[in-house]
C-alpha atoms as a PDB file:
ATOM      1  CA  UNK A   1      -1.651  22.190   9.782  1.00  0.00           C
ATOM      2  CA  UNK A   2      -1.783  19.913  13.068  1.00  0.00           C
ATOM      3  CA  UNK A   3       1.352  17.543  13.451  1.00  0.00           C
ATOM      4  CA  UNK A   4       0.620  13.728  13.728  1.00  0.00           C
ATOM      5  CA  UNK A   5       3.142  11.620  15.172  1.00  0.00           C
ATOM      6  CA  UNK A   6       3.517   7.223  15.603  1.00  0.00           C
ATOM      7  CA  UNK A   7       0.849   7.525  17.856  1.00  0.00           C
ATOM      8  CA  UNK A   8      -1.956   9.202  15.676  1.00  0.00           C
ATOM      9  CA  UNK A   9      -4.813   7.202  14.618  1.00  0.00           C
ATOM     10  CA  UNK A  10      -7.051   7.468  11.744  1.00  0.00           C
ATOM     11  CA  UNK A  11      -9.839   9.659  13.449  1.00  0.00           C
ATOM     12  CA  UNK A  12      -7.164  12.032  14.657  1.00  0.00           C
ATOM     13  CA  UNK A  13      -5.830  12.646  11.859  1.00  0.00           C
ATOM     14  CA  UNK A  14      -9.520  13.088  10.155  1.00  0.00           C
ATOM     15  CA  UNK A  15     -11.162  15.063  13.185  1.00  0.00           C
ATOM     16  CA  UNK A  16     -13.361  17.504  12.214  1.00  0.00           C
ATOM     17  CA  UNK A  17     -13.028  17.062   8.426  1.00  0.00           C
ATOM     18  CA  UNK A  18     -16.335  15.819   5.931  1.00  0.00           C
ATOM     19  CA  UNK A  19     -15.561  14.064   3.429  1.00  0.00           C
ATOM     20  CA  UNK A  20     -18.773  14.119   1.710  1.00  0.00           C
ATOM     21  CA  UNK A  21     -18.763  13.634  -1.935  1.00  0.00           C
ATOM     22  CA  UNK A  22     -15.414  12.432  -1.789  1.00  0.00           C
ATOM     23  CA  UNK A  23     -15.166   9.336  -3.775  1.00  0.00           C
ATOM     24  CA  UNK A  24     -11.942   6.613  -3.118  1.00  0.00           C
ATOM     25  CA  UNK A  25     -10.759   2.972  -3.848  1.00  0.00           C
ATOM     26  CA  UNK A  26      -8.871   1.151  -1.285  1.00  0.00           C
ATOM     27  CA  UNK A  27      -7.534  -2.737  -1.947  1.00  0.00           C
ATOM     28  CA  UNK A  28      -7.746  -5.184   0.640  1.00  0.00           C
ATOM     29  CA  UNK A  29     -10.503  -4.471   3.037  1.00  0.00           C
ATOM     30  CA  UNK A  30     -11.423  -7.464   4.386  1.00  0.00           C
ATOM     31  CA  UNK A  31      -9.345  -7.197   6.978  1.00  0.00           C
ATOM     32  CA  UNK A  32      -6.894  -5.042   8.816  1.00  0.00           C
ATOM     33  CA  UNK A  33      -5.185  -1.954   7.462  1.00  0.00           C
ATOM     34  CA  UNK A  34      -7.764  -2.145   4.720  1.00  0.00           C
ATOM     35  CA  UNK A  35     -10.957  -1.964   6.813  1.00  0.00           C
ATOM     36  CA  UNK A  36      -9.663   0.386   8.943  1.00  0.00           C
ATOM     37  CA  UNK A  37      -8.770   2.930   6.197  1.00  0.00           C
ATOM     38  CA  UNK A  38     -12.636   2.524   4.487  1.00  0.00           C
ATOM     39  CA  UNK A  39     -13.856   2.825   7.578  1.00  0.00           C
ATOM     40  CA  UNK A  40     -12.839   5.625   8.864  1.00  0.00           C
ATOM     41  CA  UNK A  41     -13.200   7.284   5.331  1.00  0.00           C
ATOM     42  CA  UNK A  42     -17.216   6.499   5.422  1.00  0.00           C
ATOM     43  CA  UNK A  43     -17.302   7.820   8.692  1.00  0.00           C
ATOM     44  CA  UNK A  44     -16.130  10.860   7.225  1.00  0.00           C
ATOM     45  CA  UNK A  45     -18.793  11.343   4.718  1.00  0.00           C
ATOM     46  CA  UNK A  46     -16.684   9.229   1.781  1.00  0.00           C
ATOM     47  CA  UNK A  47     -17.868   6.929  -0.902  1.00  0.00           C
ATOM     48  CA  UNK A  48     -15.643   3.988  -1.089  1.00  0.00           C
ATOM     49  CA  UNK A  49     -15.106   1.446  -2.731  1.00  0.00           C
ATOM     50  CA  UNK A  50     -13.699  -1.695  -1.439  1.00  0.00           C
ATOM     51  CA  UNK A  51     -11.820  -4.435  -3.487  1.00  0.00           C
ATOM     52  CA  UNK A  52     -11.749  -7.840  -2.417  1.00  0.00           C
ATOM     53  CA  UNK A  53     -10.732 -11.176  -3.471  1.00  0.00           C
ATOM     54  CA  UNK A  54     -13.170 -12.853  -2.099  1.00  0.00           C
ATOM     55  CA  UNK A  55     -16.324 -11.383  -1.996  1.00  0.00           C
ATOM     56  CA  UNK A  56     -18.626 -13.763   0.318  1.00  0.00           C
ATOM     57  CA  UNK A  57     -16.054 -13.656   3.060  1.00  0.00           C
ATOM     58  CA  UNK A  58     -15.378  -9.558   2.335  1.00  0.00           C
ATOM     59  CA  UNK A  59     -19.768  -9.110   2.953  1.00  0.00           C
ATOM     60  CA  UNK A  60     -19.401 -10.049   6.753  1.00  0.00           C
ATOM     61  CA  UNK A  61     -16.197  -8.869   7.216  1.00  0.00           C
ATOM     62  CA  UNK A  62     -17.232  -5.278   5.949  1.00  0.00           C
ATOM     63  CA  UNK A  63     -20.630  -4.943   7.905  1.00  0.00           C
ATOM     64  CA  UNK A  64     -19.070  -2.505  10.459  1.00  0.00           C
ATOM     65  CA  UNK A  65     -18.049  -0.509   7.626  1.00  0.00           C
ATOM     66  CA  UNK A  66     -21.664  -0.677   6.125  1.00  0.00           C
ATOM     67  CA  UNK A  67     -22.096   0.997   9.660  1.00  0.00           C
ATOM     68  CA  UNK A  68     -20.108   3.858   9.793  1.00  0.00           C
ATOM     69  CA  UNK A  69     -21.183   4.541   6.131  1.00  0.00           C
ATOM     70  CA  UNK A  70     -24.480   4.858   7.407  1.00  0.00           C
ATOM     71  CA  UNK A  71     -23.501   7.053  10.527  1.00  0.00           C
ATOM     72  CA  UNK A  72     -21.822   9.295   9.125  1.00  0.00           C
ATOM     73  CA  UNK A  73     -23.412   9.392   5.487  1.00  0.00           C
ATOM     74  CA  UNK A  74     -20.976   8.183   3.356  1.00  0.00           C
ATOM     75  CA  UNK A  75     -21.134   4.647   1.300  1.00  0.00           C
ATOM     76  CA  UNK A  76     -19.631   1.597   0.571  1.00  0.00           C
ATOM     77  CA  UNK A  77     -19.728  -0.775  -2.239  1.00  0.00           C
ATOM     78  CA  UNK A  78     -17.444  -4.068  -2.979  1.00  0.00           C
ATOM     79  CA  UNK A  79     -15.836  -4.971  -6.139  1.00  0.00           C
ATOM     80  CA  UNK A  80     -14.262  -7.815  -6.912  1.00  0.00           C
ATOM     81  CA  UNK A  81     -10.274  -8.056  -7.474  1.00  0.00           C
ATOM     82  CA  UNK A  82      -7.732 -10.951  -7.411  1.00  0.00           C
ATOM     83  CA  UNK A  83      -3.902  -9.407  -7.928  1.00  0.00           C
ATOM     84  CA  UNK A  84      -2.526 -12.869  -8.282  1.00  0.00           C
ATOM     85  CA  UNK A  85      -4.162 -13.543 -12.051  1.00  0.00           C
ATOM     86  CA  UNK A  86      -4.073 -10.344 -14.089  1.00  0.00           C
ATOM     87  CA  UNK A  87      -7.593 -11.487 -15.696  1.00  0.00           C
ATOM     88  CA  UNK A  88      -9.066 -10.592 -12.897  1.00  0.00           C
ATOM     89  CA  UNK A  89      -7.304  -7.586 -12.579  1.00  0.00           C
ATOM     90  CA  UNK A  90      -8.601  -6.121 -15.901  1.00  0.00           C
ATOM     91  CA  UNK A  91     -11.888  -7.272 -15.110  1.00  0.00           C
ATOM     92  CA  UNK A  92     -12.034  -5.176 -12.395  1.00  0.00           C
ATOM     93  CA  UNK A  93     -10.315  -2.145 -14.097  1.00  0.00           C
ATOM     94  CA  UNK A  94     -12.609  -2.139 -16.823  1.00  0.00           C
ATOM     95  CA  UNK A  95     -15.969  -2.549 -14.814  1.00  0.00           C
ATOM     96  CA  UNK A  96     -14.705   0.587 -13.006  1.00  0.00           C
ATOM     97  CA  UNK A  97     -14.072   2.530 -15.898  1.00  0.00           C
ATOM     98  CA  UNK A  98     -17.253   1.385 -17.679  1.00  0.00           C
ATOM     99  CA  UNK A  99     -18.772   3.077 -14.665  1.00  0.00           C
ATOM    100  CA  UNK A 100     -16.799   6.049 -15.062  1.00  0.00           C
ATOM    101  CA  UNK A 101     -17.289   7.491 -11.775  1.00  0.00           C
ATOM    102  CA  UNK A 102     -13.779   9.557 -11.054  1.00  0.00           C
ATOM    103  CA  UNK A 103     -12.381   8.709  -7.301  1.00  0.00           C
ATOM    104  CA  UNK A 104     -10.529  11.552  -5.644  1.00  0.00           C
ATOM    105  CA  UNK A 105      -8.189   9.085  -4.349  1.00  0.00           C
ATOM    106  CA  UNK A 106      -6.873   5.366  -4.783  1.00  0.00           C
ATOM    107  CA  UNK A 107      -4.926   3.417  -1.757  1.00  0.00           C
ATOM    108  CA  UNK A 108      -3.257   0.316  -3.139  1.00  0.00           C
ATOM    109  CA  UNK A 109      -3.112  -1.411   0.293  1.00  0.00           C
ATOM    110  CA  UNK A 110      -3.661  -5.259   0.027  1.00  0.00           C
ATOM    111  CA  UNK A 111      -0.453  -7.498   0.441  1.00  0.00           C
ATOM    112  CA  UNK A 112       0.888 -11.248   1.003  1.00  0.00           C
ATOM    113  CA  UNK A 113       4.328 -11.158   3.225  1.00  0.00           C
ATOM    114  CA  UNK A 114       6.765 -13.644   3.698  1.00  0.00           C
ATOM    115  CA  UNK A 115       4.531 -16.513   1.427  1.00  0.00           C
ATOM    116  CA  UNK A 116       5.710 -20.250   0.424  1.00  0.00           C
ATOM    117  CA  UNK A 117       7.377 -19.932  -3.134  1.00  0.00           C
ATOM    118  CA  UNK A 118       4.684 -19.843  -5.438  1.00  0.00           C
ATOM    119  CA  UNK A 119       3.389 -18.474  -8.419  1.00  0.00           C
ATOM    120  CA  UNK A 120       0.950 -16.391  -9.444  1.00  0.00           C
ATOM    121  CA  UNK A 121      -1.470 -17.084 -12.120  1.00  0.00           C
ATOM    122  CA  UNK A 122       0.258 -15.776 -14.913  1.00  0.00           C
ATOM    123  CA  UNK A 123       3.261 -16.985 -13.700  1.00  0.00           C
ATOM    124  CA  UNK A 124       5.145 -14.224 -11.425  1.00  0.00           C
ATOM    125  CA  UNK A 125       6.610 -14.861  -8.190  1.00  0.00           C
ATOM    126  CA  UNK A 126       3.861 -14.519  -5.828  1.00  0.00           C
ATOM    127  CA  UNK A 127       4.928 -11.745  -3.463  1.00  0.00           C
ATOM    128  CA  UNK A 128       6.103  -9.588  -6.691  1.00  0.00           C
ATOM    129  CA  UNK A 129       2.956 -10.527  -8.778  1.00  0.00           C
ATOM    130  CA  UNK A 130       0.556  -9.805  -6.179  1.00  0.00           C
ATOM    131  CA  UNK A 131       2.204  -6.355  -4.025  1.00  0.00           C
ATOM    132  CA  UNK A 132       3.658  -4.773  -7.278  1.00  0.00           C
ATOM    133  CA  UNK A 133       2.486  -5.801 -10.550  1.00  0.00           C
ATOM    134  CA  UNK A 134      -1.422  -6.561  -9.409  1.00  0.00           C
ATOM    135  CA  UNK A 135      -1.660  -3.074  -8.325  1.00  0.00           C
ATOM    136  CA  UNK A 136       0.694  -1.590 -11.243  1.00  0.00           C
ATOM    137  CA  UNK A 137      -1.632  -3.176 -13.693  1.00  0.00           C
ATOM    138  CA  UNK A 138      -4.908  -1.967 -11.564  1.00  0.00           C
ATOM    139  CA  UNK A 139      -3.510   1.164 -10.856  1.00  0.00           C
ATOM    140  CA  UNK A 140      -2.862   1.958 -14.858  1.00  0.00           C
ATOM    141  CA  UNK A 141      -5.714   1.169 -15.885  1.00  0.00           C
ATOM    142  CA  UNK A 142      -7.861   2.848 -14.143  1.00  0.00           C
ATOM    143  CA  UNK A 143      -5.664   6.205 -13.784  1.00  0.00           C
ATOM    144  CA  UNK A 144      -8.030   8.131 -15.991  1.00  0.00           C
ATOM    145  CA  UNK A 145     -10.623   8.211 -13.159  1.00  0.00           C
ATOM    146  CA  UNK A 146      -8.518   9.792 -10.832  1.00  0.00           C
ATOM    147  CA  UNK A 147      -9.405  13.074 -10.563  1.00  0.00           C
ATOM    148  CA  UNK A 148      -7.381  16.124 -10.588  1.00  0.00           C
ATOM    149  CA  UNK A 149      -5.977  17.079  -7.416  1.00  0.00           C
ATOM    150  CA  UNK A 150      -6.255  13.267  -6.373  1.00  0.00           C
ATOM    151  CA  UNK A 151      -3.616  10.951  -4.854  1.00  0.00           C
ATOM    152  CA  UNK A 152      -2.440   7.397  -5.210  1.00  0.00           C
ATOM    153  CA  UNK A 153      -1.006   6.221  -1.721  1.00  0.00           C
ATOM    154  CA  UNK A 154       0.752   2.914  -2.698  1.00  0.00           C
ATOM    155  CA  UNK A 155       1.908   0.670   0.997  1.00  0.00           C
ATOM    156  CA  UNK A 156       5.382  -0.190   1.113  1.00  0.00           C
ATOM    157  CA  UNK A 157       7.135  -1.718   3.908  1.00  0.00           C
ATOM    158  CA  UNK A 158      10.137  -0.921   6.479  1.00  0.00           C
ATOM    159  CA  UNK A 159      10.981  -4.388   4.463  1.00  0.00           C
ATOM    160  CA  UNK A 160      12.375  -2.471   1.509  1.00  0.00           C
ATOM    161  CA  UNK A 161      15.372  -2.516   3.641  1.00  0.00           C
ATOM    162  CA  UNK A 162      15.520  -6.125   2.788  1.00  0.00           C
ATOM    163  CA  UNK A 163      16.191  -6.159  -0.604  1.00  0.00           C
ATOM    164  CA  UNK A 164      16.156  -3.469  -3.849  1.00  0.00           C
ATOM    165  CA  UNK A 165      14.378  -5.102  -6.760  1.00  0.00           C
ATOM    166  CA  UNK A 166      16.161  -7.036  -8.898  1.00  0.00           C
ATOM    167  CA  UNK A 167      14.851  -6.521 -12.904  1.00  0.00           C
ATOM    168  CA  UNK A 168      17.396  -9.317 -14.060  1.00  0.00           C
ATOM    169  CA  UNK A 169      15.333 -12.073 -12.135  1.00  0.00           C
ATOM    170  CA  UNK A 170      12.064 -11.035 -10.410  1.00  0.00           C
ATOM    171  CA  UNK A 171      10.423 -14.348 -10.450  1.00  0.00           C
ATOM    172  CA  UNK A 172      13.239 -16.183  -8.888  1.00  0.00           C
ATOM    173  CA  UNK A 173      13.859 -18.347 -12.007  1.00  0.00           C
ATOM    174  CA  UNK A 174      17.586 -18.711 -10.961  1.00  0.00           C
ATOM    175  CA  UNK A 175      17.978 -17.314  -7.849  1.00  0.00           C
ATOM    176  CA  UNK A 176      17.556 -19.746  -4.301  1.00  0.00           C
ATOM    177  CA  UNK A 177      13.567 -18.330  -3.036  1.00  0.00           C
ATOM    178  CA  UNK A 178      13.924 -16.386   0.524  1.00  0.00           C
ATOM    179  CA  UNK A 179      10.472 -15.164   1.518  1.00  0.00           C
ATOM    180  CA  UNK A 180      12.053 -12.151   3.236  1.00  0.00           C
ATOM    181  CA  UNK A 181      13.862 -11.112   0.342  1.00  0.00           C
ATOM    182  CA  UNK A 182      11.021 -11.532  -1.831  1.00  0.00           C
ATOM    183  CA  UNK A 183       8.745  -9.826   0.508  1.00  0.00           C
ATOM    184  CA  UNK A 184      11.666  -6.828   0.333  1.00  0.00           C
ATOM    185  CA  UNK A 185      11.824  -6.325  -3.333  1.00  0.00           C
ATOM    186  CA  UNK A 186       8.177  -6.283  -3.772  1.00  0.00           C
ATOM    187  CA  UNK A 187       7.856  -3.274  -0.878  1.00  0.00           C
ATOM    188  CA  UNK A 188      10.948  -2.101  -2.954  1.00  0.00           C
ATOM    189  CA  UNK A 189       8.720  -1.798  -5.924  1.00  0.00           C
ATOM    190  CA  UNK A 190       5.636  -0.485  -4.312  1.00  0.00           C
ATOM    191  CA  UNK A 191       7.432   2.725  -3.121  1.00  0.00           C
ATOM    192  CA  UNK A 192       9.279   2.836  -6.911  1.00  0.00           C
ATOM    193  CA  UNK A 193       5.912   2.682  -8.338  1.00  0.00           C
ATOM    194  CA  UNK A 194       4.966   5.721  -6.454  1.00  0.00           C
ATOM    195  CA  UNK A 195       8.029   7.232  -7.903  1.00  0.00           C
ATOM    196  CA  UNK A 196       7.113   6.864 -11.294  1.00  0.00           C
ATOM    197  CA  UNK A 197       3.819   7.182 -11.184  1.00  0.00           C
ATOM    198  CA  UNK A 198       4.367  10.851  -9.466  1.00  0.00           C
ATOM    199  CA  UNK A 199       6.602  11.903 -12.101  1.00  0.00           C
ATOM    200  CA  UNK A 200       4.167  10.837 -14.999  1.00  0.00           C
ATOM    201  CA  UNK A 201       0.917  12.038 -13.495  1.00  0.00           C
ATOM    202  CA  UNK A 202       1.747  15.330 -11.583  1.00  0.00           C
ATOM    203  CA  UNK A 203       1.542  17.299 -14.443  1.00  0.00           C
ATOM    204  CA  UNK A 204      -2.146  16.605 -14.057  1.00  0.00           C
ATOM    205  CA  UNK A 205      -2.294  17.652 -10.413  1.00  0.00           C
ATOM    206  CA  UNK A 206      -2.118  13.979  -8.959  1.00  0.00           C
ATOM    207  CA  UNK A 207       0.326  13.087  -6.619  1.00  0.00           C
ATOM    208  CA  UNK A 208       1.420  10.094  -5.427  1.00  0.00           C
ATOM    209  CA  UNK A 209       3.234   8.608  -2.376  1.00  0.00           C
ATOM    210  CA  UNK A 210       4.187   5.088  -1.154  1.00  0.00           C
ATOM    211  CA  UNK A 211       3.511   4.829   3.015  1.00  0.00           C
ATOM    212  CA  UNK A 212       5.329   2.408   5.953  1.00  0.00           C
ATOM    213  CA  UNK A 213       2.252   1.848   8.026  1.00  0.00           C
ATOM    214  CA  UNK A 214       4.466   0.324  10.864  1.00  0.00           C
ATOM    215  CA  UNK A 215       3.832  -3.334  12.357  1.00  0.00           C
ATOM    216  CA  UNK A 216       0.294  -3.998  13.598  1.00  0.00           C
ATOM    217  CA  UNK A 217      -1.496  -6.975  14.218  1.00  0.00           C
ATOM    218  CA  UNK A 218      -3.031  -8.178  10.828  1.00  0.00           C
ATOM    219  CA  UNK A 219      -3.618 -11.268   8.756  1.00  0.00           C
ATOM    220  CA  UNK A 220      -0.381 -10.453   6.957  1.00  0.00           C
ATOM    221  CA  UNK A 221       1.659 -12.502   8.789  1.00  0.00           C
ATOM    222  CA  UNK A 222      -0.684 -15.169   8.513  1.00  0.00           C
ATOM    223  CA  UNK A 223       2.528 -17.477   6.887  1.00  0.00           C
ATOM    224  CA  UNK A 224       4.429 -16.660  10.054  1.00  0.00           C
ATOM    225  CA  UNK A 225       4.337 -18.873  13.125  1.00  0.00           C
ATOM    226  CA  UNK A 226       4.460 -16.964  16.862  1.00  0.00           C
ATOM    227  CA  UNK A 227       8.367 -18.010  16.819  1.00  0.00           C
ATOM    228  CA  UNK A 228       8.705 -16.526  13.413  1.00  0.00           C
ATOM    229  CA  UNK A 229       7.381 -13.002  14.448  1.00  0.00           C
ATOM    230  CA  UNK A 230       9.339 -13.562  17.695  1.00  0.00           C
ATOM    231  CA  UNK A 231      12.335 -13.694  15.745  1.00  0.00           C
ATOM    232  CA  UNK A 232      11.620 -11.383  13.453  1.00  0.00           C
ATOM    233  CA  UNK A 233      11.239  -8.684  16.434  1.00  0.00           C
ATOM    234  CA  UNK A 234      14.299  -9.098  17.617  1.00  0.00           C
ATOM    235  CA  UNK A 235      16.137  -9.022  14.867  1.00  0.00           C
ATOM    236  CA  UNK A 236      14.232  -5.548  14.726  1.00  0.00           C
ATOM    237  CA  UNK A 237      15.378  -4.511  17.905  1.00  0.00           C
ATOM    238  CA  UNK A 238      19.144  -6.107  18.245  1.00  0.00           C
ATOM    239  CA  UNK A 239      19.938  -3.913  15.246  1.00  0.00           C
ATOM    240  CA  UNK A 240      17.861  -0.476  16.296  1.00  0.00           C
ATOM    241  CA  UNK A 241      19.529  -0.784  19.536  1.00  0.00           C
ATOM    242  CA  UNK A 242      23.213  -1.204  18.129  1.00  0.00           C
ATOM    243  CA  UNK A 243      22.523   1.292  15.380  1.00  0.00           C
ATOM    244  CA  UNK A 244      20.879   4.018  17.464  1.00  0.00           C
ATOM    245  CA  UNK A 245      19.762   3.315  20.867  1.00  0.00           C
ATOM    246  CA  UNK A 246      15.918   2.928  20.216  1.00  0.00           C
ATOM    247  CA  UNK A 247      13.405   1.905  22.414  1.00  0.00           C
ATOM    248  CA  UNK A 248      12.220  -1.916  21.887  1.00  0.00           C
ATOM    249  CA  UNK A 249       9.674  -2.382  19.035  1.00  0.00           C
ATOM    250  CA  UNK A 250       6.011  -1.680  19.772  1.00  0.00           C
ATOM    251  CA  UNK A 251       2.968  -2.834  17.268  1.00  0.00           C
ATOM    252  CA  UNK A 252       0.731  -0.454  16.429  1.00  0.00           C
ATOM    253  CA  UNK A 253      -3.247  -0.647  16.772  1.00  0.00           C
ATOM    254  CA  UNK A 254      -4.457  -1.123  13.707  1.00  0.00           C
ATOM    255  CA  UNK A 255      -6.075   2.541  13.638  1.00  0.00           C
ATOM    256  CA  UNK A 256      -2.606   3.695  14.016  1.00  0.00           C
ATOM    257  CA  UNK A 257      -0.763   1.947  11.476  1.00  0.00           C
ATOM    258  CA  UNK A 258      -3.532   2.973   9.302  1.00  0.00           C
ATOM    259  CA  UNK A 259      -3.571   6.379   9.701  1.00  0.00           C
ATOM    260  CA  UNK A 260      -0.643   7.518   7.528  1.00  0.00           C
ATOM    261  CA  UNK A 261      -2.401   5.972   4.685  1.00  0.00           C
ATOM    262  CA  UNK A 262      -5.225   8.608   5.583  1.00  0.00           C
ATOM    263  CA  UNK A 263      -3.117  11.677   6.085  1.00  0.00           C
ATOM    264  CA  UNK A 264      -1.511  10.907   2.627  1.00  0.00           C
ATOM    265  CA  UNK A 265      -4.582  10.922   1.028  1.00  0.00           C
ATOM    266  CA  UNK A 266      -7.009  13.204   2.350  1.00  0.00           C
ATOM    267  CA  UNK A 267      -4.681  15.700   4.660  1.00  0.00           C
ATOM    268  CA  UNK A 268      -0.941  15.717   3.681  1.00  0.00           C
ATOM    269  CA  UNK A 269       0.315  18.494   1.019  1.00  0.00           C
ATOM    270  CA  UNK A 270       0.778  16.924  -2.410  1.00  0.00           C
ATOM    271  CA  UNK A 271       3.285  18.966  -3.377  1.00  0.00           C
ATOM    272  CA  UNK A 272       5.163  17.630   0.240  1.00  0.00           C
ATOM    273  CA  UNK A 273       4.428  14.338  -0.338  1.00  0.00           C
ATOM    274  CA  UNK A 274       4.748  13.539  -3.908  1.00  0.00           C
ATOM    275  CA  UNK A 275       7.319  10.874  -4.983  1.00  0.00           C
ATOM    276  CA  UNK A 276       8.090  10.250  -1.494  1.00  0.00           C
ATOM    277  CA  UNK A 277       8.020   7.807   1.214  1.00  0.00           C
ATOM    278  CA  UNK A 278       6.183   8.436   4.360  1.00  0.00           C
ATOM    279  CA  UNK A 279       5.962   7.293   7.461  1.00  0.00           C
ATOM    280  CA  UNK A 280       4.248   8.175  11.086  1.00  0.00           C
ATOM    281  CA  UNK A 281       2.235  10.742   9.116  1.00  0.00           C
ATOM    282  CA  UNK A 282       5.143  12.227   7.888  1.00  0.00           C
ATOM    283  CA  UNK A 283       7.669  12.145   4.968  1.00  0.00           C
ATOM    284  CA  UNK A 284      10.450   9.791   5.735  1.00  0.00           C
ATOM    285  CA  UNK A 285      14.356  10.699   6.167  1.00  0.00           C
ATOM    286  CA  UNK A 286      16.698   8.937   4.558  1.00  0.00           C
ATOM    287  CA  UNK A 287      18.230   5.955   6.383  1.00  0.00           C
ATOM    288  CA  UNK A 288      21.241   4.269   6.564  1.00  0.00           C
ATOM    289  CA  UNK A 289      22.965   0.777   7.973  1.00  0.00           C
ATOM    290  CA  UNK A 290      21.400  -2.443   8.633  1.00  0.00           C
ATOM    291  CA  UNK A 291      18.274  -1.886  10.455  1.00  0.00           C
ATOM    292  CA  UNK A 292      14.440  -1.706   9.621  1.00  0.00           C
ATOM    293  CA  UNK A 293      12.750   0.490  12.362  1.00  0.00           C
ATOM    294  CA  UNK A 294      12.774   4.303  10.393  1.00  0.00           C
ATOM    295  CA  UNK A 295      13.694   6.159   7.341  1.00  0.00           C
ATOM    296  CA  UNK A 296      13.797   4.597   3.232  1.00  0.00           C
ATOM    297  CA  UNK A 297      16.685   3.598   1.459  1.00  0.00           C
ATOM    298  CA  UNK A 298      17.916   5.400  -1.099  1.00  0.00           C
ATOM    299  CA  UNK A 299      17.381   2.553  -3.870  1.00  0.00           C
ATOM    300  CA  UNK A 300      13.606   2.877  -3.063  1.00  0.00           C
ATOM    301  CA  UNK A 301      12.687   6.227  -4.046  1.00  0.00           C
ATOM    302  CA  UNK A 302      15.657   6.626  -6.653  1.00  0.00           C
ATOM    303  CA  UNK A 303      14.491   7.580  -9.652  1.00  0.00           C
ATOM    304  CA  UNK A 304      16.126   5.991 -12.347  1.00  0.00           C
ATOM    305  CA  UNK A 305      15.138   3.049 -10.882  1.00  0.00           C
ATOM    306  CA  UNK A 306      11.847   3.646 -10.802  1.00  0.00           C
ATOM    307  CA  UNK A 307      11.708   4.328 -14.024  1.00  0.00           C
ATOM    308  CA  UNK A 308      13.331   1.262 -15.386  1.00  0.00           C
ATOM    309  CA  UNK A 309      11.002  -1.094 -12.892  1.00  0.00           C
ATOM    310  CA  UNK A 310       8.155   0.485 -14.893  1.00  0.00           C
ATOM    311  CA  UNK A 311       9.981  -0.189 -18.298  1.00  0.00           C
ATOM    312  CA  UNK A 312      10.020  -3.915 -16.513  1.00  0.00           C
ATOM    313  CA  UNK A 313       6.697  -3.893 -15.276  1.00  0.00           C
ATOM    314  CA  UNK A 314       5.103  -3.283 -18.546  1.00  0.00           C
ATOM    315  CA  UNK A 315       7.087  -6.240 -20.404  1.00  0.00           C
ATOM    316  CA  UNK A 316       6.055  -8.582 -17.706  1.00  0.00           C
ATOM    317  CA  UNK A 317       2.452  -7.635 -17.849  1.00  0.00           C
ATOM    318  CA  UNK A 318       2.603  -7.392 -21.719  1.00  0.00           C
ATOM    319  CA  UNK A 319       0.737  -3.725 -21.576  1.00  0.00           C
ATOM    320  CA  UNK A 320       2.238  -0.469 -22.438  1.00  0.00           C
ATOM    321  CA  UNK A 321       0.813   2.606 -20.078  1.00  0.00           C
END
């Protein structure tokens, strides 16, 4: 199997392979990661579809997608999916299963970072509500399409490092709000959704993984002022350098931080990639000490935890899976 490294992009990582009857769902494609990832899926030969929030912005935003679909024979469709109210959540899940068209993978890829304090429609802190228990809901429900052999990529965050989840107070009822921390424990829970979600479906032949894309330019830091990501970056670097010597912090295109969401799902081994946490098109190491630059905490792929954030999960939600 070829090696892929930071620097791979999405069509590297896809050259030479046809996707063609391949059917998948990615969140989020409006913009960024999203886009990216159903693009160069289409291009490939796949059907996709795309979930959006909002669907008359998502039409424009998409037509290069609608593009490559028609290149190179593949197909896109939009459905639409708010994680911050769970109604529209099951809307969506049940539309898709009422269709009953299996997908041979799902990419749970839309995000908010580092948001105001708010709440979501059903009440959940916003960054927890949205990242984790939007997708845990969508995810669950429709689970029976995925087919065997299939993969759930789930997009966690170097910002696990952060913050582990906390199950006594995820909304921030009694704990002061920090968007960062917040932010953390949601990316915590993405990659301990993979977890569990691993354990309970292999069995069945599908795997699942949570990925680090790495830092790109996207609308995700669209609560951050210039001096906030300024900061933020070196922060990034102050503690790489003391920790390990690295090289300043470089963004990725956006075909590059895509592309490990791609070699999870179509390319990677399962079997390799199962239950873990991956990064730069590869599975992660373990990483120690302060910094946020490579490797996952322990707390984020343990699995005791992730099997008690599900236990959480479904009492928040109010829906046993």
């Amino acid at each position: 199997m070829t090696a892929f490294d930071v620097a791979s992009t999405t069509d590297d990582v896809l050259a030479g392979r046809d996707l063609s009857g391949r059917r998948f769902m990615v969140t989020g494609v409006s913009a960024g990661l999203g886009l990216e990832t159903a693009r160069a899926l289409v291009a490939h030969g796949a059907n996709v579809v795309g979930a959006v929030r909002d669907r008359a912005r998502a039409e424009n935003a998409t037509a290069g997608v609608r593009e490559a679909a028609a290149q190179g024979r593949g197909s896109f469709e939009l459905v639409t999916l708010d994680l911050a109210s769970l109604a529209s959540v099951r809307a969506a899940a049940d539309a898709l299963v009422s269709d009953g068209r299996p997908f041979d993978g799902v990419i749970a890829n839309a995000a908010v970072m580092a948001t105001p304090f708010g709440r979501t429609a059903d009440g959940f802190e916003m960054q927890f509500g949205t990242n984790h228990l939007g997708h845990f809901v969508l995810v669950n429900r429709i689970a029976r399409l995925i087919k065997r052999g299939g993969r759930l990529v789930v997009l966690s965050s170097a910002a696990h490092r952060f913050s582990d989840v906390d199950l006594v107070d995820p909304n921030f009822n009694d704990t002061p709000y920090d968007p960062w921390v917040a932010y953390g424990r949601a990316k915590t829970a993405n990659a301990l959704f993979a977890v569990e979600f691993d354990r309970r479906f292999k069995d069945r032949g599908i795997r699942a993984a949570a990925v680090h894309p790495g830092g790109a330019e996207t609308e995700l830091k669209r609560h951050m002022t210039q001096a906030d990501m300024d900061a933020l970056i070196a922060r990034i670097n102050t503690v790489a350098k003391a920790e390990t010597g690295a090289p300043a912090f470089k963004l990725k295109s956006i075909p590059q931080a895509a592309a490990t969401s791609v070699w999870v799902v179509v390319v990677a081994d399962g079997d390799a990639v199962g239950g873990r946490y991956c990064e730069d098109c590869a599975v992660a190491p373990l990483a120690h000490g302060d910094g946020v630059r490579k490797g996952v905490r322990e707390y984020a792929i343990d699995a005791a935890s992730a099997q008690a954030l599900w236990t959480k999960s479904e009492e928040l939600v109010g829906e046993r899976f």
